[in-house]
C-alpha atoms as a PDB file:
ATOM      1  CA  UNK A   1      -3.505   6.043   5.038  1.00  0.00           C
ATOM      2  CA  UNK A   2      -2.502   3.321   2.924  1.00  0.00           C
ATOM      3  CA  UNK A   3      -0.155   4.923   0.812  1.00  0.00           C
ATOM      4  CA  UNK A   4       2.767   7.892   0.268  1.00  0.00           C
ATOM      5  CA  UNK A   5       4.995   8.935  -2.105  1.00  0.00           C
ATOM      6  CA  UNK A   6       7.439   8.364   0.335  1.00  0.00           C
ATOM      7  CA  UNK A   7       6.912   4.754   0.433  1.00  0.00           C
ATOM      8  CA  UNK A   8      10.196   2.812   0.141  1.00  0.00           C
ATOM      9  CA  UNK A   9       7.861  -0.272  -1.327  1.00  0.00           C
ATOM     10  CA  UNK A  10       8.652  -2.621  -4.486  1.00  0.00           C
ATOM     11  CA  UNK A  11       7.986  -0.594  -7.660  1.00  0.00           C
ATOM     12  CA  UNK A  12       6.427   2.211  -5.755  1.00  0.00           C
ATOM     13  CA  UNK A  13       9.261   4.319  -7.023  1.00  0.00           C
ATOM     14  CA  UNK A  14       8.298   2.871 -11.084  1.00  0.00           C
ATOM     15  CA  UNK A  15       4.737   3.897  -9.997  1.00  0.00           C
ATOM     16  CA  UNK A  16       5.721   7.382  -9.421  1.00  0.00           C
ATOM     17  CA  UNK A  17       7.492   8.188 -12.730  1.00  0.00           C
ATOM     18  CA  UNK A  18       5.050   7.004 -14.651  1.00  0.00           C
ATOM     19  CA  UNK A  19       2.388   8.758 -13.265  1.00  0.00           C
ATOM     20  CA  UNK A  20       4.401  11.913 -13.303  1.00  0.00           C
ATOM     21  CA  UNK A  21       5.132  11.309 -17.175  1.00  0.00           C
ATOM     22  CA  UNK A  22       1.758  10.923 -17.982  1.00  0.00           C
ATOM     23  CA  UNK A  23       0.304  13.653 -15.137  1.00  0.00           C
ATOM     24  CA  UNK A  24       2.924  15.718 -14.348  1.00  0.00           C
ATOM     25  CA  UNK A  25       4.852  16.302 -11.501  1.00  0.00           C
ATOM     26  CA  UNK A  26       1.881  16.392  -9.147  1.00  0.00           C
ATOM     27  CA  UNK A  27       1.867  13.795  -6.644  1.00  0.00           C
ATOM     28  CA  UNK A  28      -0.441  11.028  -7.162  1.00  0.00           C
ATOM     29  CA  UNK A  29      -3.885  10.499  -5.285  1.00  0.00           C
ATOM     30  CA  UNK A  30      -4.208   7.856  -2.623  1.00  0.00           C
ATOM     31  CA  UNK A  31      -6.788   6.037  -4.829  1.00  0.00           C
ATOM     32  CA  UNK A  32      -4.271   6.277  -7.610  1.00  0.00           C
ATOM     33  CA  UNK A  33      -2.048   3.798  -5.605  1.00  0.00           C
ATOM     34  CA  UNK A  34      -4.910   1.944  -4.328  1.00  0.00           C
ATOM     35  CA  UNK A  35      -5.961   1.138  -7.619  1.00  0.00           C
ATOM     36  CA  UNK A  36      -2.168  -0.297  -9.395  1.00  0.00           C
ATOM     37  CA  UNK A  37      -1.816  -2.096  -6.094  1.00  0.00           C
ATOM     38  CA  UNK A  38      -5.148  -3.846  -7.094  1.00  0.00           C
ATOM     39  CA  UNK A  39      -4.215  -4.233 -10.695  1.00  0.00           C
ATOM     40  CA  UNK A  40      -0.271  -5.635  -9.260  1.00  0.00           C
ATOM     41  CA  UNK A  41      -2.218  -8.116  -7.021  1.00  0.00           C
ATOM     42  CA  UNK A  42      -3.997  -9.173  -9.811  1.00  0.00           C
ATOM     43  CA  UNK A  43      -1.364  -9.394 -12.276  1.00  0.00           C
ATOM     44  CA  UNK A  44       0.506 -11.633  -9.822  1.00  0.00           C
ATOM     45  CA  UNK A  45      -2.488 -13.803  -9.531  1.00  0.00           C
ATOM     46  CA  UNK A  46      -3.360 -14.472 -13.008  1.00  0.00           C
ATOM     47  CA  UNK A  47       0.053 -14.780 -13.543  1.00  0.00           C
ATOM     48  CA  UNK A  48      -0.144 -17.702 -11.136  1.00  0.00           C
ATOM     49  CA  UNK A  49      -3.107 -19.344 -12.219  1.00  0.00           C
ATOM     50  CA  UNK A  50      -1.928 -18.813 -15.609  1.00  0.00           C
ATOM     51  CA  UNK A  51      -5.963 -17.767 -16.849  1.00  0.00           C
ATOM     52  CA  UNK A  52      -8.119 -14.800 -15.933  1.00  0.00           C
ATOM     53  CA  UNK A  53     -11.313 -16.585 -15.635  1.00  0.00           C
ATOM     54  CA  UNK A  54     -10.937 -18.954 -13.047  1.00  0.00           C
ATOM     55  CA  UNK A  55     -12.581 -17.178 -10.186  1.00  0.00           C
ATOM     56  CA  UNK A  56     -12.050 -20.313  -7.630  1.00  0.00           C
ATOM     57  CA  UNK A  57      -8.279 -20.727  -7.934  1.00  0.00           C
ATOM     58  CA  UNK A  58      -7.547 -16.968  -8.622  1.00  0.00           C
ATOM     59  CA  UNK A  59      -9.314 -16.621  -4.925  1.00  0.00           C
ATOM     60  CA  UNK A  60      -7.639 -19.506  -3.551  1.00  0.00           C
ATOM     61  CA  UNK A  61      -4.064 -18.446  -4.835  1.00  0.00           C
ATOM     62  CA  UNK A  62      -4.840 -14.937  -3.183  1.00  0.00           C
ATOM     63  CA  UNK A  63      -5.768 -16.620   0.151  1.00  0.00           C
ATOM     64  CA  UNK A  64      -2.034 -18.858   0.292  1.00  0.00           C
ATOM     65  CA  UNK A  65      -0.072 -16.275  -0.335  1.00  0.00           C
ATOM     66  CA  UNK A  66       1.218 -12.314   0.159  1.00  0.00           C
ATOM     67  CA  UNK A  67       1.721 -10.262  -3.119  1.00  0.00           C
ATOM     68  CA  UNK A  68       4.493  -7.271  -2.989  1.00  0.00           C
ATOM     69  CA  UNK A  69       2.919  -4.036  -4.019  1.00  0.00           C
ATOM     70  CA  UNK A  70       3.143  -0.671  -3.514  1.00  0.00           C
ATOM     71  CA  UNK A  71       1.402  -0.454  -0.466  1.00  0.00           C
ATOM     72  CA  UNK A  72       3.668  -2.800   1.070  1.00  0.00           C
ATOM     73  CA  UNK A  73       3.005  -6.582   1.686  1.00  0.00           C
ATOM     74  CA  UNK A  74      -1.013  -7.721   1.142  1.00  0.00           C
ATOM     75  CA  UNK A  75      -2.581 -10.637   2.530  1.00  0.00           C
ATOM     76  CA  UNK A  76      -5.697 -12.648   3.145  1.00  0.00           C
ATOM     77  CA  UNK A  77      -6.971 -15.551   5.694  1.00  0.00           C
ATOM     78  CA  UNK A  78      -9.023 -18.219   4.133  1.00  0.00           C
ATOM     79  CA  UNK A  79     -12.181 -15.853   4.276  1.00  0.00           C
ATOM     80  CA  UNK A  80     -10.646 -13.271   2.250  1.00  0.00           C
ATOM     81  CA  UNK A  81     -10.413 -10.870   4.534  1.00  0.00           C
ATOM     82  CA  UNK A  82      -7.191  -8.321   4.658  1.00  0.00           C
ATOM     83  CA  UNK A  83      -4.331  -9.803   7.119  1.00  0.00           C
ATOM     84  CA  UNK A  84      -1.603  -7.192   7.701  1.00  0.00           C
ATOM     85  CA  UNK A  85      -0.731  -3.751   8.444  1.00  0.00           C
ATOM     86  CA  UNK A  86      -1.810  -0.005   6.760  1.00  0.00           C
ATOM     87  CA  UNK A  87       0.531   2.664   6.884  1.00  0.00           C
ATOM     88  CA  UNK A  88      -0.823   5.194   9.842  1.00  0.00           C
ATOM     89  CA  UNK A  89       0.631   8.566   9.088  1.00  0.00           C
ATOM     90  CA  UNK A  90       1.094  11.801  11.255  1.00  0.00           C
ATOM     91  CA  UNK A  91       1.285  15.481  10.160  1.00  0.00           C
ATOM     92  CA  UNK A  92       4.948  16.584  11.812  1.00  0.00           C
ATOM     93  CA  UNK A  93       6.262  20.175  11.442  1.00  0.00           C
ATOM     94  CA  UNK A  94       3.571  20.155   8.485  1.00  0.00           C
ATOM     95  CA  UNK A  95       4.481  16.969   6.523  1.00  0.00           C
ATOM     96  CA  UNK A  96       3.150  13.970   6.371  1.00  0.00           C
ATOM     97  CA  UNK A  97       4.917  11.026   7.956  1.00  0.00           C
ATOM     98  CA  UNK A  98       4.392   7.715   7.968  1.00  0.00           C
ATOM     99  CA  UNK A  99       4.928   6.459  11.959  1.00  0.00           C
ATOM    100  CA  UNK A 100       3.514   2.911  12.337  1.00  0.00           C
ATOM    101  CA  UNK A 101       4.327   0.336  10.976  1.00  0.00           C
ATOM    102  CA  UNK A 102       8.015   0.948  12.088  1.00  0.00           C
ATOM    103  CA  UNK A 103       9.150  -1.053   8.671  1.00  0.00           C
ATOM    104  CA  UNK A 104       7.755   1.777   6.355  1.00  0.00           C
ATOM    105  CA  UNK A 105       8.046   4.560   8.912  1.00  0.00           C
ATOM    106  CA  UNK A 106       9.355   7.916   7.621  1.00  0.00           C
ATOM    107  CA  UNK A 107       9.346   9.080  10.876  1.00  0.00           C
ATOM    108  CA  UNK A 108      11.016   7.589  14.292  1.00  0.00           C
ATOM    109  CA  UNK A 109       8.689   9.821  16.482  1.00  0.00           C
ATOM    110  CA  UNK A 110       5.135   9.346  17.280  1.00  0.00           C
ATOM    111  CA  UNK A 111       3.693  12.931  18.166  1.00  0.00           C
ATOM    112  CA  UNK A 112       1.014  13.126  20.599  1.00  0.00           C
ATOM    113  CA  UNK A 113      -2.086  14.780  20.098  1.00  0.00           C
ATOM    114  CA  UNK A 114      -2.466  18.318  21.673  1.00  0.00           C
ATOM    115  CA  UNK A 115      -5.923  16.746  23.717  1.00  0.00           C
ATOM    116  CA  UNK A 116      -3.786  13.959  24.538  1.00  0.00           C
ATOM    117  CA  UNK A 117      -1.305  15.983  25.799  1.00  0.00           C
ATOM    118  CA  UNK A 118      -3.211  17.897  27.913  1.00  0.00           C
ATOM    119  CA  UNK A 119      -5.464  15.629  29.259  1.00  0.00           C
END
């Protein structure tokens, strides 16, 4: 899971009334977050660099620092690979919950799986 209505992230609440003006009051797809967080990392990028074709320091600005979105804080080593956390979220009493990390959690419980209980 990497993102829930729930979420008590910068602008995730902005996020949701907009897509419920345009959509409705249906709740949004996971990819539907996935994709504005891309598009708020790269508005905070460009908005860096100040240009949108400059590959090399739009890729080196992403890899020195950690852009606010609305799945929570996003980061990258010097590679550009992901540094950080993803929401991991739990069906409880038949609603989701977010559990881990404890920052974002919805939930202060962790329930155990019935196998895992038993075993």
């Amino acid at each position: 899971m990497s993102w829930t209505s729930e979420a008590k992230t910068p602008g995730n609440k902005e996020f949701l009334d907009a897509y419920h003006e345009m959509f409705g009051n249906r709740v949004p797809a996971e990819d539907a977050a996935d994709a504005f967080a891309t598009a708020q990392v790269m508005q905070a990028a460009i908005k860096a660099v100040g240009k949108i074709d400059d590959q090399r320091k739009l890729a080196d600005w992403l890899r020195s620092h950690t852009v606010d979105t609305i799945l929570g804080p996003l980061k990258w080593n010097e590679t550009g690979a992901p540094q950080g956390q993803f929401l991991i979220g739990q069906w409880q009493s038949g609603q989701s919950e977010i559990v881990l990390p404890k920052a974002a959690a919805t939930s202060d419980q962790i329930a155990q799986s019935q196998a895992a209980a038993s075993g």
